[in-house]
Every structure is written in structure tokens, then in C-alpha cells.
N, C-alpha and C. Protein backbone atom coordinates (compact mmCIF):
# COMPACT_ATOMS: atom_id res chain seq x y z
N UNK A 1 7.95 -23.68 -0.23
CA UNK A 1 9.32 -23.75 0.19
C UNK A 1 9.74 -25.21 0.40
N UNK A 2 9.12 -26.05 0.82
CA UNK A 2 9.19 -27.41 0.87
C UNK A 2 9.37 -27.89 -0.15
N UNK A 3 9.14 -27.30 -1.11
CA UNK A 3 9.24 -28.81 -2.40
C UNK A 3 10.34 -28.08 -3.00
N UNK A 4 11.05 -26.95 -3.04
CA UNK A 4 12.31 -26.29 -2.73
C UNK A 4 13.53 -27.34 -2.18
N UNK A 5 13.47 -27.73 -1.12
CA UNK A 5 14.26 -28.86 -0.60
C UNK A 5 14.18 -29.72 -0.59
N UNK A 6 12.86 -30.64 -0.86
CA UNK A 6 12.95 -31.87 -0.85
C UNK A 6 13.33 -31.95 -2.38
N UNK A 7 13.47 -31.34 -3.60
CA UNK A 7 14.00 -31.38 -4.40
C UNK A 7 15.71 -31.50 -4.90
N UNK A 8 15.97 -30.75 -3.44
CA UNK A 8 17.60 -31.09 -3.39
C UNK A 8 18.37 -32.16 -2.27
N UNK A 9 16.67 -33.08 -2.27
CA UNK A 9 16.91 -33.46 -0.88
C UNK A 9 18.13 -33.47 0.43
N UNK A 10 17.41 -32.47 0.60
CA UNK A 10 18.46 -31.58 1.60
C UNK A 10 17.43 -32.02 3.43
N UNK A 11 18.93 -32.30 3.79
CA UNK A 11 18.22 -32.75 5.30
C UNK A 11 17.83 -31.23 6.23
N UNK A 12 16.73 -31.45 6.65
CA UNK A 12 16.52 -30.11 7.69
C UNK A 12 16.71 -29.88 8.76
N UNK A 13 17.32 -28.75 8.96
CA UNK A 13 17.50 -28.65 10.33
C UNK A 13 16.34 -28.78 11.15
N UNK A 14 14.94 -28.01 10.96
CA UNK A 14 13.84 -28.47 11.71
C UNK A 14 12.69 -28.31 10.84
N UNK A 15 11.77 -29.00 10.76
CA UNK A 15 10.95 -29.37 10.31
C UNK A 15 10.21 -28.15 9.63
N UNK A 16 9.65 -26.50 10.39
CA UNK A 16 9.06 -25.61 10.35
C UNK A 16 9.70 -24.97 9.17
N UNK A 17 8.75 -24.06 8.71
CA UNK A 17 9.59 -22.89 7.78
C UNK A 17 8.97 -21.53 8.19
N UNK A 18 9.73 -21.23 8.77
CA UNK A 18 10.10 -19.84 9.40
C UNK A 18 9.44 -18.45 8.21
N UNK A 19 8.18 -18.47 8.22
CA UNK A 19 7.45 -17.13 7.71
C UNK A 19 6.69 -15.92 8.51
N UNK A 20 7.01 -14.95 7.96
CA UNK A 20 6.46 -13.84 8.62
C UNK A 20 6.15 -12.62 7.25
N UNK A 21 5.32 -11.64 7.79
CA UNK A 21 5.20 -10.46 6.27
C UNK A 21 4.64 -9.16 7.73
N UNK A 22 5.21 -8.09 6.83
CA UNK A 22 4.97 -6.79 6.96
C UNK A 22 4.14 -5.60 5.85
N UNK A 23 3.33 -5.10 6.22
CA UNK A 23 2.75 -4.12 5.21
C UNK A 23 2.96 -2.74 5.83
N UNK A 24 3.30 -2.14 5.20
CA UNK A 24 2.89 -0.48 5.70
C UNK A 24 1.82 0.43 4.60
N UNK A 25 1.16 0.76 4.87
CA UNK A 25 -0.46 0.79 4.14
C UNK A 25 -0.11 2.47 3.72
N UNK A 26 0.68 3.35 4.78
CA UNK A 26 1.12 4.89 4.37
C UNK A 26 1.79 5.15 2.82
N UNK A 27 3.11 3.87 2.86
CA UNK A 27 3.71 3.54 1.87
C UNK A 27 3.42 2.77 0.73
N UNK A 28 2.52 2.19 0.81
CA UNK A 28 2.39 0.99 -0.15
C UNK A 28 3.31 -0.27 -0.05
N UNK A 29 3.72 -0.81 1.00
CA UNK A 29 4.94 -1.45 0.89
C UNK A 29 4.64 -2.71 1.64
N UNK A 30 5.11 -4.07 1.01
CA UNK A 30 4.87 -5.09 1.57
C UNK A 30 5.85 -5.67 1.70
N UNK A 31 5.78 -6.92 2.71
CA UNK A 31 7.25 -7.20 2.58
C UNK A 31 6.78 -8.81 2.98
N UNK A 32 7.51 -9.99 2.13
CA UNK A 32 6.95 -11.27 2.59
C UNK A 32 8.63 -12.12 3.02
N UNK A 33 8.51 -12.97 4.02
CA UNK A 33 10.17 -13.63 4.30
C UNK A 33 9.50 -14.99 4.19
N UNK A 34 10.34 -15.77 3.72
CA UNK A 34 9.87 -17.18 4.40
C UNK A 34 10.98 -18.41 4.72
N UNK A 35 11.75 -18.76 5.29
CA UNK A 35 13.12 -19.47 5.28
C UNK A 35 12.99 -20.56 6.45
N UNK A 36 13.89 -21.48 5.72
CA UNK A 36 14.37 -22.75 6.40
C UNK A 36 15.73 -23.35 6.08
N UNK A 37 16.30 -23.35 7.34
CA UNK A 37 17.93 -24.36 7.68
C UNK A 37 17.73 -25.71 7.21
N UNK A 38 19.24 -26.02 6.41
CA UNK A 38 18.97 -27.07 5.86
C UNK A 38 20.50 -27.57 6.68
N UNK A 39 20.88 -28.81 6.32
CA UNK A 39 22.44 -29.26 6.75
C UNK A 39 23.33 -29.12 5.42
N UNK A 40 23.14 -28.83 4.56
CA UNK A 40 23.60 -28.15 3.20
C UNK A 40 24.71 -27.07 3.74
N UNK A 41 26.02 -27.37 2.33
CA UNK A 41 26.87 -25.93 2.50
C UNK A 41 26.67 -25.33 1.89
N UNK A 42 25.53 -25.22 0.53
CA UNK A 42 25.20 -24.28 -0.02
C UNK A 42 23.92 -23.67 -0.11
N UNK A 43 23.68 -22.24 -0.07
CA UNK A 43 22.49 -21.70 0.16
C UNK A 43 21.94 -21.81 -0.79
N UNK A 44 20.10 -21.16 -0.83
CA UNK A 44 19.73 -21.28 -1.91
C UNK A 44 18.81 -19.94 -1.89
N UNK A 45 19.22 -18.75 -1.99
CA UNK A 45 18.29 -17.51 -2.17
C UNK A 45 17.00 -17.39 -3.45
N UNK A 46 16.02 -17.29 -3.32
CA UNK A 46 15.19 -16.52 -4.31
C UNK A 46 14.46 -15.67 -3.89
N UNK A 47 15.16 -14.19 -4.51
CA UNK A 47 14.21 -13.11 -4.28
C UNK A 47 13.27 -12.69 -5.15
N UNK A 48 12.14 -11.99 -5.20
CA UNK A 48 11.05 -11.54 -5.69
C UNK A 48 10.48 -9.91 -5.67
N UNK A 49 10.73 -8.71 -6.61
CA UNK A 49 9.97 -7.41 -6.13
C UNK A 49 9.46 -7.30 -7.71
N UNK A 50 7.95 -6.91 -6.91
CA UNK A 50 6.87 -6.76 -7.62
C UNK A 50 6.63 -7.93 -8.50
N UNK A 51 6.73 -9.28 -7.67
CA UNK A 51 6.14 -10.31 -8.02
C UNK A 51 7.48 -11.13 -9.76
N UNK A 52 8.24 -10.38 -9.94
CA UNK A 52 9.37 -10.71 -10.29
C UNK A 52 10.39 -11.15 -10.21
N UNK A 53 10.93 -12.33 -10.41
CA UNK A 53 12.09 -13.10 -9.87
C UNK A 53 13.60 -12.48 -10.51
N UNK A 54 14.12 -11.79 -9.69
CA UNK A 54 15.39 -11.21 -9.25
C UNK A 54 16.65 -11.89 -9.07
N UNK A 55 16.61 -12.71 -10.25
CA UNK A 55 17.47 -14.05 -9.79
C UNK A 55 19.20 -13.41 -10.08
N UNK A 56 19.52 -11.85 -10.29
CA UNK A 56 20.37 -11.60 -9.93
C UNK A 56 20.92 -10.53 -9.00
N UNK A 57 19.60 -10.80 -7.91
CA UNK A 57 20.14 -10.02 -6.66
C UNK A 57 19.38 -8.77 -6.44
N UNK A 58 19.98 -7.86 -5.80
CA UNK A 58 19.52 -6.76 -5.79
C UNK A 58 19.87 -6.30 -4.28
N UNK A 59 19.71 -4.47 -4.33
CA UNK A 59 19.61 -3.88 -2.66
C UNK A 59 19.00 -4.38 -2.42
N UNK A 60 17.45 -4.85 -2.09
CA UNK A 60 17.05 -5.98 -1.25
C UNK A 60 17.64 -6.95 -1.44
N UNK A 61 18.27 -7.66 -1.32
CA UNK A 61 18.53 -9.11 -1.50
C UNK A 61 19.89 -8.98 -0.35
N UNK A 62 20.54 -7.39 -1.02
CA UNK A 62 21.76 -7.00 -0.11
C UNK A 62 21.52 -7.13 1.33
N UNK A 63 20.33 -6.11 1.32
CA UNK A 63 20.28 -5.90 2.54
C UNK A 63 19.26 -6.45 3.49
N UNK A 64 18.92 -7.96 2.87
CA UNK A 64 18.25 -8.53 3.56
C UNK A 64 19.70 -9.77 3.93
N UNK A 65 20.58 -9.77 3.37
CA UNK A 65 21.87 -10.42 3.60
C UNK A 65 22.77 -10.01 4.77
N UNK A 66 22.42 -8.50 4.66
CA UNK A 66 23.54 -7.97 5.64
C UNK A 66 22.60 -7.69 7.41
N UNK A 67 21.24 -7.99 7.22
CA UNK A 67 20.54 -7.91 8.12
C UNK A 67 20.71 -9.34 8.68
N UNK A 68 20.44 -10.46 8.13
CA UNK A 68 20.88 -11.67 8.85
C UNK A 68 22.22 -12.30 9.15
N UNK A 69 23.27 -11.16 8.72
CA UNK A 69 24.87 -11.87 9.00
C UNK A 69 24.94 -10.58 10.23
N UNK A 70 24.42 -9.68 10.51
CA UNK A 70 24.62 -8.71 11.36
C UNK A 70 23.97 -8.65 12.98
């Protein structure tokens, strides 16, 4: 994720990058986040399911959007 921004050299809000993951082992289902604030007005999303880059979105992407504006 770092070389993500220092590529747009984009100033950070703080230094850390904010990762966490979930599995549920009943389901098969994993789930990986990893994000960092920049002082940038524009975002920069990349999502990933089943190790595939989704570079035009998707219900996850939705509703991992509407979970952090909510």
C-alpha cells in the first residue's frame, strides 16, 4: 500500500496503514481491508475477489463504500 502513495506522492495523514482480515471457515469466506488517509481530493480504490482485480467495481466495492460513508 505504500508504494501506492508514495507513487502519487501523496502526503499522509498518518504514517500507519490501517489493516485488518476476517475468515469464516463455515463459509469459505475471507475477507482482507487495508487503507490509508492521504491529504489528496482524490481517492484511490482497488478491489480484489478471488484474487482478481475488479477495477470496475462491484457489490463489494458498493458495499464496502456504503459501510464507510454510513
Amino acid at each position: 500500500m505504500n508504494h501506492l502513495n508514495k507513487a502519487k506522492r501523496a502526503e499522509m495523514v498518518h504514517d500507519d496503514v490501517i489493516a485488518f482480515e476476517s475468515e469464516n471457515d463455515e463459509r469459505g469466506i475471507t475477507a482482507e481491508v487495508a487503507m490509508q488517509w492521504t491529504l489528496t481530493y482524490s481517492e484511490s480504490v482497488h478491489t480484489y475477489a478471488n484474487t482478481i482485480n475488479t477495477h470496475e467495481g462491484g457489490t463489494h466495492e458498493e458495499g464496502f463504500r456504503a459501510a464507510m460513508t454510513s
